[in-house]
Protein backbone atom coordinates (compact mmCIF):
# COMPACT_ATOMS: atom_id res chain seq x y z
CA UNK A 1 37.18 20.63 -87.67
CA UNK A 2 35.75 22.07 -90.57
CA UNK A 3 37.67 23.33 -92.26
CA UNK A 4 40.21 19.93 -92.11
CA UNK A 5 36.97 18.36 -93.40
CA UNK A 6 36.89 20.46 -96.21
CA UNK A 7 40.49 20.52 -97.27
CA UNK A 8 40.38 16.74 -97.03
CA UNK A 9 37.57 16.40 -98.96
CA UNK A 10 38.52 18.97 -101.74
CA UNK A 11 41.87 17.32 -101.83
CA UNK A 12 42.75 16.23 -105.71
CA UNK A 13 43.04 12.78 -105.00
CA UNK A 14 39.97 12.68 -103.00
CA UNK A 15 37.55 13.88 -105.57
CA UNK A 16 39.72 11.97 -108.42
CA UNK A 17 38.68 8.69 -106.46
CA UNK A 18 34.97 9.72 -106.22
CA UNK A 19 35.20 10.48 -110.11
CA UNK A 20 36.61 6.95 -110.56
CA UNK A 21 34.31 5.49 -108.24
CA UNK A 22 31.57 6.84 -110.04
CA UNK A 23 32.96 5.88 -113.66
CA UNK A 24 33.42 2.20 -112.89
CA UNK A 25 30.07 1.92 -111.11
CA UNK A 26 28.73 2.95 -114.78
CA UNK A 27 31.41 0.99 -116.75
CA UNK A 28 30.37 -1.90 -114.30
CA UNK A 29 26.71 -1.77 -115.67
CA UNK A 30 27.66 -1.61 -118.96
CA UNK A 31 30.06 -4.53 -119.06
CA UNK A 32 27.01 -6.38 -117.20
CA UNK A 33 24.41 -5.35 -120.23
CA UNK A 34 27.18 -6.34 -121.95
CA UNK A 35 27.85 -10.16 -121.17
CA UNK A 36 24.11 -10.80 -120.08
CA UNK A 37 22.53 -9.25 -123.15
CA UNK A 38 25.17 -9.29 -126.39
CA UNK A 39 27.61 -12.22 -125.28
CA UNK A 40 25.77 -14.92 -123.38
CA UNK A 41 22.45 -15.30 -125.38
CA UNK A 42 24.45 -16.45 -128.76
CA UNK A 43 26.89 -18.40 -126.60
CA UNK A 44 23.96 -20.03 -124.84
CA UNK A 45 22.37 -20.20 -128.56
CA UNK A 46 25.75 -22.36 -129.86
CA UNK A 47 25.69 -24.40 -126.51
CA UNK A 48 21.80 -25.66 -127.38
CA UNK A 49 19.78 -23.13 -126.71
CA UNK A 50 21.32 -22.60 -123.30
CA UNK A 51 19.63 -19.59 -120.81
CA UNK A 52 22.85 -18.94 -118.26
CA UNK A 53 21.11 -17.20 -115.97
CA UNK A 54 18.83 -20.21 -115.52
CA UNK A 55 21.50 -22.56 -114.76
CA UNK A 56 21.26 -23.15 -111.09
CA UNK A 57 21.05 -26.80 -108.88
CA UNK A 58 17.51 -27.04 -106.83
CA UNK A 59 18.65 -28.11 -103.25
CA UNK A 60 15.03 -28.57 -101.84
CA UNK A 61 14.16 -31.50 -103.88
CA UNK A 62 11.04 -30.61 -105.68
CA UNK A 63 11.15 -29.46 -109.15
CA UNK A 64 10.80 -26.35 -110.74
CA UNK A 65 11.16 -25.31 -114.36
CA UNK A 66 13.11 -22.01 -114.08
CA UNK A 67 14.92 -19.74 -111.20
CA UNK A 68 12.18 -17.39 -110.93
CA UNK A 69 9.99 -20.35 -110.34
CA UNK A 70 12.11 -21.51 -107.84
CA UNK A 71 12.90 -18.08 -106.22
CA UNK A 72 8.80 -18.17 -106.18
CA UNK A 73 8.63 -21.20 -104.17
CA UNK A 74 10.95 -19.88 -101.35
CA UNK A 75 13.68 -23.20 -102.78
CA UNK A 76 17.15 -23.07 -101.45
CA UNK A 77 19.09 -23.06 -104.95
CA UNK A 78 22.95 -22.84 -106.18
CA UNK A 79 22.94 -20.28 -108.89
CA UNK A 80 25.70 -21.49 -110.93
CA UNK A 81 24.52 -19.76 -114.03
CA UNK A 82 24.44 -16.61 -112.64
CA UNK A 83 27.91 -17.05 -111.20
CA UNK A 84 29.02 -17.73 -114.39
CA UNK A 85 27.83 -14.70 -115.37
CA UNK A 86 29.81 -12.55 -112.86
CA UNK A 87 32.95 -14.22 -113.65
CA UNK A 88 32.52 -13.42 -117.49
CA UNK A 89 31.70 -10.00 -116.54
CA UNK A 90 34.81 -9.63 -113.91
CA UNK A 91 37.42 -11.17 -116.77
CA UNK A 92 35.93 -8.08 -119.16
CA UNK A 93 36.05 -5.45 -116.76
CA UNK A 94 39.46 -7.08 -115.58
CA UNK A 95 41.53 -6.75 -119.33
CA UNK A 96 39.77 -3.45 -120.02
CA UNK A 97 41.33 -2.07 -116.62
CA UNK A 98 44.63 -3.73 -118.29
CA UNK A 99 44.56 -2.33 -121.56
CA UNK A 100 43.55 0.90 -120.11
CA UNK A 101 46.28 0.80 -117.50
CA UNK A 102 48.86 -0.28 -120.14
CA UNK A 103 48.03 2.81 -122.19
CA UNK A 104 48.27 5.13 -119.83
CA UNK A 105 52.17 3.86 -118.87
CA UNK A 106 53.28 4.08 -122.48
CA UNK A 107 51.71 7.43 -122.68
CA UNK A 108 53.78 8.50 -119.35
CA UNK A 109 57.02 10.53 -120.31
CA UNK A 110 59.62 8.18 -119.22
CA UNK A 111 62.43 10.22 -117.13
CA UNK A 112 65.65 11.03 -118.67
CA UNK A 113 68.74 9.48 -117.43
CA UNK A 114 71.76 10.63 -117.71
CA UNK A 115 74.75 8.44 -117.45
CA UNK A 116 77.10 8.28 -114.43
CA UNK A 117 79.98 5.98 -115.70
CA UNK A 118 81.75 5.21 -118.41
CA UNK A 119 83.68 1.94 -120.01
CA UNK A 120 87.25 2.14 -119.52
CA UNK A 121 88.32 2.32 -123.59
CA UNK A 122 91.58 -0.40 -122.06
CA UNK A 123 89.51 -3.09 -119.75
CA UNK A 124 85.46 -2.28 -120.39
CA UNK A 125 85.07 -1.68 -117.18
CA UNK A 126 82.69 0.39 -115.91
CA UNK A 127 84.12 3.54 -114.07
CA UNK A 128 82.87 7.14 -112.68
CA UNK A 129 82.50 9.85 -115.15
CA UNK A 130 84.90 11.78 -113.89
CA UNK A 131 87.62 9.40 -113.17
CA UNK A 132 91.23 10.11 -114.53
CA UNK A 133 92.53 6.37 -114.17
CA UNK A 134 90.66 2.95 -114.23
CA UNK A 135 90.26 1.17 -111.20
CA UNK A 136 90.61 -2.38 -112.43
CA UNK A 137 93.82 -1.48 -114.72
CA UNK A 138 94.85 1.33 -113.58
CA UNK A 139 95.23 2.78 -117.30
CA UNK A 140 95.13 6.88 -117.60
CA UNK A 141 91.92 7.38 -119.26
CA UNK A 142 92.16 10.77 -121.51
């Protein structure tokens, strides 16, 4: 049992998963930094001083002044802001996955094909390689 275990687990694919794993766990956290500390505070800036991650809807009634406060006070809250904030961070970690995937196609050799049929030089149509006459109108091809 063993040794399947370590075959399987020293399998290419196996430890090229854990390496991607592991890469978008980190590209994760920096598309997070990214949105919560670069994008969002100038957006929130042009939307009047805005603080997304304090957007949220107090459920218990009383009022409190920020999340934290809230949090504090053991209030049942709807964290909209923060919500926000995940989709904003899923859409950039989303088309960076695209582009990347997208480069890595073009830079794919694409396979060589090579051609099985011909056009008959009489009717155009499309015949075998090696054919001697045309199916459609029965011309000799040379």
């Amino acid at each position: 049992m063993w040794k399947e275990f370590k075959a399987f687990a020293l399998k290419g694919s196996v430890l090229d998963l854990a390496v991607g794993v592991i890469i978008g766990a980190a590209f994760g956290k920096i598309v997070a930094s990214f949105v919560s500390d670069i994008l969002m505070p100038p957006l929130g800036m042009l939307l009047g001083h805005v603080n997304f991650s304090n957007l949220f809807l107090n459920l218990s009634g009383a009022h409190h002044a920020s999340l934290a406060e809230a949090k504090a006070a053991g209030a049942a809250t709807i964290n909209y802001g923060l919500f926000l904030n995940t989709v904003i961070e899923f859409v950039f970690v989303a088309f960076a996955v695209f582009v990347l995937v997208r480069q890595v196609n073009r830079m794919r050799a694409k396979p060589e094909t090579t051609p099985t049929t011909r056009p008959c030089p009489f009717c155009l149509t499309s015949i075998p390689l090696g054919a001697t006459r045309c199916a459609a109108c029965t011309s000799a091809i040379p």
